[in-house]
Protein backbone atom coordinates (compact mmCIF):
# COMPACT_ATOMS: atom_id res chain seq x y z
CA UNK A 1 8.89 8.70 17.34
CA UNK A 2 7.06 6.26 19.34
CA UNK A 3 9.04 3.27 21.34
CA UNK A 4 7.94 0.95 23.49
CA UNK A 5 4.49 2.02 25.05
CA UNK A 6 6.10 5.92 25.30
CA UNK A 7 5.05 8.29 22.82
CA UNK A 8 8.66 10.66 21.86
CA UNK A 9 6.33 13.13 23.84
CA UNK A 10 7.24 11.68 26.81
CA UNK A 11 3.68 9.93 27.16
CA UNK A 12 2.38 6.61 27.39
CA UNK A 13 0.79 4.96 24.79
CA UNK A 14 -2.91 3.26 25.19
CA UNK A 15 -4.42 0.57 23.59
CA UNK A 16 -7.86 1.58 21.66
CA UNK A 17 -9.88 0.77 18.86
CA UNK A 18 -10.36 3.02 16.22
CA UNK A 19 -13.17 3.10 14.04
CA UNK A 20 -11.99 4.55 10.54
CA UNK A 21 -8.27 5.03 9.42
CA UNK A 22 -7.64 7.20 6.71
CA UNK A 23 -4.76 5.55 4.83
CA UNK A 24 -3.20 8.40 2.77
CA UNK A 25 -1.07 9.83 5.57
CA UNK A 26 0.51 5.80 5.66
CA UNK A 27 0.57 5.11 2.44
CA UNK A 28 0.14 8.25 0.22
CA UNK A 29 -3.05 6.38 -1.58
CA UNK A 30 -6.80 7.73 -0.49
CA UNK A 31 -8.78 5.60 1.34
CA UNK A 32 -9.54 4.09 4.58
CA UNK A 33 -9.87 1.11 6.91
CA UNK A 34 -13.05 1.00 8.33
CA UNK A 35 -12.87 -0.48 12.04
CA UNK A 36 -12.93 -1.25 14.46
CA UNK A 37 -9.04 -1.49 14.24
CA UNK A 38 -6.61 -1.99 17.17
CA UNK A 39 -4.14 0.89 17.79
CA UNK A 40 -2.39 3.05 20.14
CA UNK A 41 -3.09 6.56 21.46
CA UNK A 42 -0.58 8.55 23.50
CA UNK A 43 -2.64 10.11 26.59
CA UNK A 44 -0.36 13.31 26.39
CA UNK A 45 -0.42 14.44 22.89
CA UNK A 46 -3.36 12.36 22.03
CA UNK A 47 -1.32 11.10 18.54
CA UNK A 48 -2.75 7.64 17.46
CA UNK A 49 -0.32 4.90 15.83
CA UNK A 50 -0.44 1.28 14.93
CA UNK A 51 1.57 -1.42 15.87
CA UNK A 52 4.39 -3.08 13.19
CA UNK A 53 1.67 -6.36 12.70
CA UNK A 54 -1.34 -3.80 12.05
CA UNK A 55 0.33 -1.24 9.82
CA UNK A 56 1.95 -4.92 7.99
CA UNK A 57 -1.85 -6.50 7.51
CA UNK A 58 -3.06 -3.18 6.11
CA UNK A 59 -0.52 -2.34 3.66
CA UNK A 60 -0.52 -6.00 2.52
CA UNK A 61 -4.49 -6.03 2.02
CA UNK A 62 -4.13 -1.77 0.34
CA UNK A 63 -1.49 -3.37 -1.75
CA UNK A 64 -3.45 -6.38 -3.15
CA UNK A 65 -6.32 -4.45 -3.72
CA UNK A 66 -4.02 -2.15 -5.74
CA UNK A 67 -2.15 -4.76 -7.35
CA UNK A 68 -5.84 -6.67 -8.47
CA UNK A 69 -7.36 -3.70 -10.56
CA UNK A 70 -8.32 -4.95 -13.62
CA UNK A 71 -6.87 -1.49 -15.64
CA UNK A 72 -3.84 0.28 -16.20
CA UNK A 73 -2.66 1.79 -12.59
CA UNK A 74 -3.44 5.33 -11.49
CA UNK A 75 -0.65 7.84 -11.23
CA UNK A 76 -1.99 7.36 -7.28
CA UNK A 77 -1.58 3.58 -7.31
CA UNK A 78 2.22 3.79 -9.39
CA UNK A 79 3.45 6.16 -6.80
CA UNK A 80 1.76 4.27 -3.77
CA UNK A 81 3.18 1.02 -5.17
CA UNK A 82 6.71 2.51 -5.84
CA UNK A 83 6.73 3.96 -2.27
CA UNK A 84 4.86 2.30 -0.09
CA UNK A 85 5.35 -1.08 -1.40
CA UNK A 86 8.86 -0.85 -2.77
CA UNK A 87 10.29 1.92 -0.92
CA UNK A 88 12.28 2.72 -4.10
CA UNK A 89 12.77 6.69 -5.07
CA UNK A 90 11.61 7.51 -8.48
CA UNK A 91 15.52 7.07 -9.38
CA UNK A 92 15.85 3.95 -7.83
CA UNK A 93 12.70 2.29 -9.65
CA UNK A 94 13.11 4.12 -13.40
CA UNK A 95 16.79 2.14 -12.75
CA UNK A 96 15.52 -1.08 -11.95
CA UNK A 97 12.73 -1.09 -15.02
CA UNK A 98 15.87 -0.06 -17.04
CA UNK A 99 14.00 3.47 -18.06
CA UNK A 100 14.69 7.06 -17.70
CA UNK A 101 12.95 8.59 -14.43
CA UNK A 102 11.56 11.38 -16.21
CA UNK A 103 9.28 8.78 -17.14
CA UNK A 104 8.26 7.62 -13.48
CA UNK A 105 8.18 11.36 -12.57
CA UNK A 106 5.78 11.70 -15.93
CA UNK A 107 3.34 8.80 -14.76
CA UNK A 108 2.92 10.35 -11.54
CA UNK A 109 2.08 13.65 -12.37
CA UNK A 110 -0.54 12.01 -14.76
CA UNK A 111 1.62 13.92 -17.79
CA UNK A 112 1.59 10.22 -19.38
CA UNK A 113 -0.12 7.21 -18.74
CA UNK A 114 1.62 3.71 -18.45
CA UNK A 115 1.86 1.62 -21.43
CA UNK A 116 0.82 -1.47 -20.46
CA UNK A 117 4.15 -3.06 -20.10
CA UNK A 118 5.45 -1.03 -17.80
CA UNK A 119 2.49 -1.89 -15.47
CA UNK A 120 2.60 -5.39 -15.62
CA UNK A 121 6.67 -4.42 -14.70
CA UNK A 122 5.57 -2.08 -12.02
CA UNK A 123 3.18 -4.63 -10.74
CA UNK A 124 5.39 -7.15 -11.09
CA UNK A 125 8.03 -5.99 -8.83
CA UNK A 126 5.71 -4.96 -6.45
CA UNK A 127 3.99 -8.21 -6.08
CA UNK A 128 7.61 -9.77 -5.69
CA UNK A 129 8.48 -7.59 -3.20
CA UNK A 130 5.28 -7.94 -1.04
CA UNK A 131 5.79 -11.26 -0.83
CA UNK A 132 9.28 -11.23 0.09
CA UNK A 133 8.19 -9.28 3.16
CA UNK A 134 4.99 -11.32 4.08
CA UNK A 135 6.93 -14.55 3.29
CA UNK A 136 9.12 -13.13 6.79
CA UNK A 137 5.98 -12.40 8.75
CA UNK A 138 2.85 -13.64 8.29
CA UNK A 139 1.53 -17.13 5.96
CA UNK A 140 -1.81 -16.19 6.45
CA UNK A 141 -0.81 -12.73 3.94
CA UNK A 142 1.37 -14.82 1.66
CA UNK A 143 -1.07 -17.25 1.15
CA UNK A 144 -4.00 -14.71 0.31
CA UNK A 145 -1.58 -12.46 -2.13
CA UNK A 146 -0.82 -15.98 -3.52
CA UNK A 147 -4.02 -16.54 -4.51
CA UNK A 148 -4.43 -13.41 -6.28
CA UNK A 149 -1.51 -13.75 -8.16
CA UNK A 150 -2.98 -15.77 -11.61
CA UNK A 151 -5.17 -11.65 -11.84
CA UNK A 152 -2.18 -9.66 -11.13
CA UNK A 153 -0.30 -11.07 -13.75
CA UNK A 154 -2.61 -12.12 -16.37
CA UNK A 155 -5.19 -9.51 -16.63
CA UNK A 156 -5.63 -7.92 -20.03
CA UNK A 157 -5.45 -4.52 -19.20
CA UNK A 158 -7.81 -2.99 -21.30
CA UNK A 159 -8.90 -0.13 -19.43
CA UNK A 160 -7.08 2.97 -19.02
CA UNK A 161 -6.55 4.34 -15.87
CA UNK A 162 -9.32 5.98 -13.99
CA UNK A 163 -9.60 10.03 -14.80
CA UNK A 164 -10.66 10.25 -11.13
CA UNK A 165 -9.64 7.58 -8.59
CA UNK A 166 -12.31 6.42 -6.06
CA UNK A 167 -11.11 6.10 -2.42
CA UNK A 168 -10.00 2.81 -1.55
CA UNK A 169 -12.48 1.23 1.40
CA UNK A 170 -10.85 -1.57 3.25
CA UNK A 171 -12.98 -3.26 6.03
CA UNK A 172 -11.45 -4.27 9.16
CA UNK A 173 -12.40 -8.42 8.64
CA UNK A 174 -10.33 -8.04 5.67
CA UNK A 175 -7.23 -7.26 7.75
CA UNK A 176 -8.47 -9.89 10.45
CA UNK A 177 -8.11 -12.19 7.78
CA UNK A 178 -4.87 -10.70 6.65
């Protein structure tokens, strides 16, 4: 746990610039941020973090790049959406769609792919829920996820999902911009 410029190692935390974050150990979604990116290394343990504002701009810009596929979601992107974005359990979001959670548990195994209305649902909330928490931190977010929303929610959806998804590259100026 890291507080305050002190890694829970007892160490104190530096300010560097990193040059590629891989993304699935934040958000459970493969990809990566490629730098330079400001974060924090602990000079005992050598464990590298983000601050609040960094890890905020990257999920926002991961989850509109998630949110703007032109397709049916992944089983990758439903669960990264669902956790990451929503911070829901697979319980808490087949009860809020109104459906059984066998079914989310299905779509993210890949055991059944979602019907088209359920991912304009899942998308849906998620877009809602992003920007309820940008609309509390940043305009310069909002405004951008605003922008994309006329895609989000009007795409046709006539692709299936992906058989293999492709890692997610984010650049660094697209966070800046964030």
């Amino acid at each position: 746990m890291i507080r305050a410029g002190k890694c829970s190692c007892g160490g104190q935390l530096r300010k560097l610039m990193v040059d590629k974050v891989e993304i699935a150990p934040l958000f459970g979604l493969r990809g990566l941020v490629q730098g330079p990116v400001p974060g924090l290394r602990c000079d005992g343990c050598g464990e590298e973090t983000f601050e609040a504002g960094t890890l905020g701009r990257m999920l926002a810009v991961v989850g509109r790049s998630v949110l703007t596929q032109p397709r049916i979601l992944s089983p990758e992107e439903a669960r990264f959406l669902r956790k990451a974005v929503l911070a829901h359990t697979q319980e808490g979001l087949a009860k809020r769609m109104g459906i059984n959670k066998i079914t989310v548990a299905d779509w993210e195994r890949g055991e059944r792919p979602l019907s088209k209305e359920h991912d304009y649902e899942i998308r849906g909330i998620a877009l809602v829920s992003l920007m309820e928490t940008l609309s509390a931190t940043a305009d310069r977010q909002l405004d951008t996820l605003r922008q994309s929303v006329a895609t989000i929610l009007t795409a046709p959806r006539l692709q299936g999902p992906p058989r293999r998804l492709k890692r997610y590259v984010i650049l660094a100026s697209d966070l800046a911009a964030a």
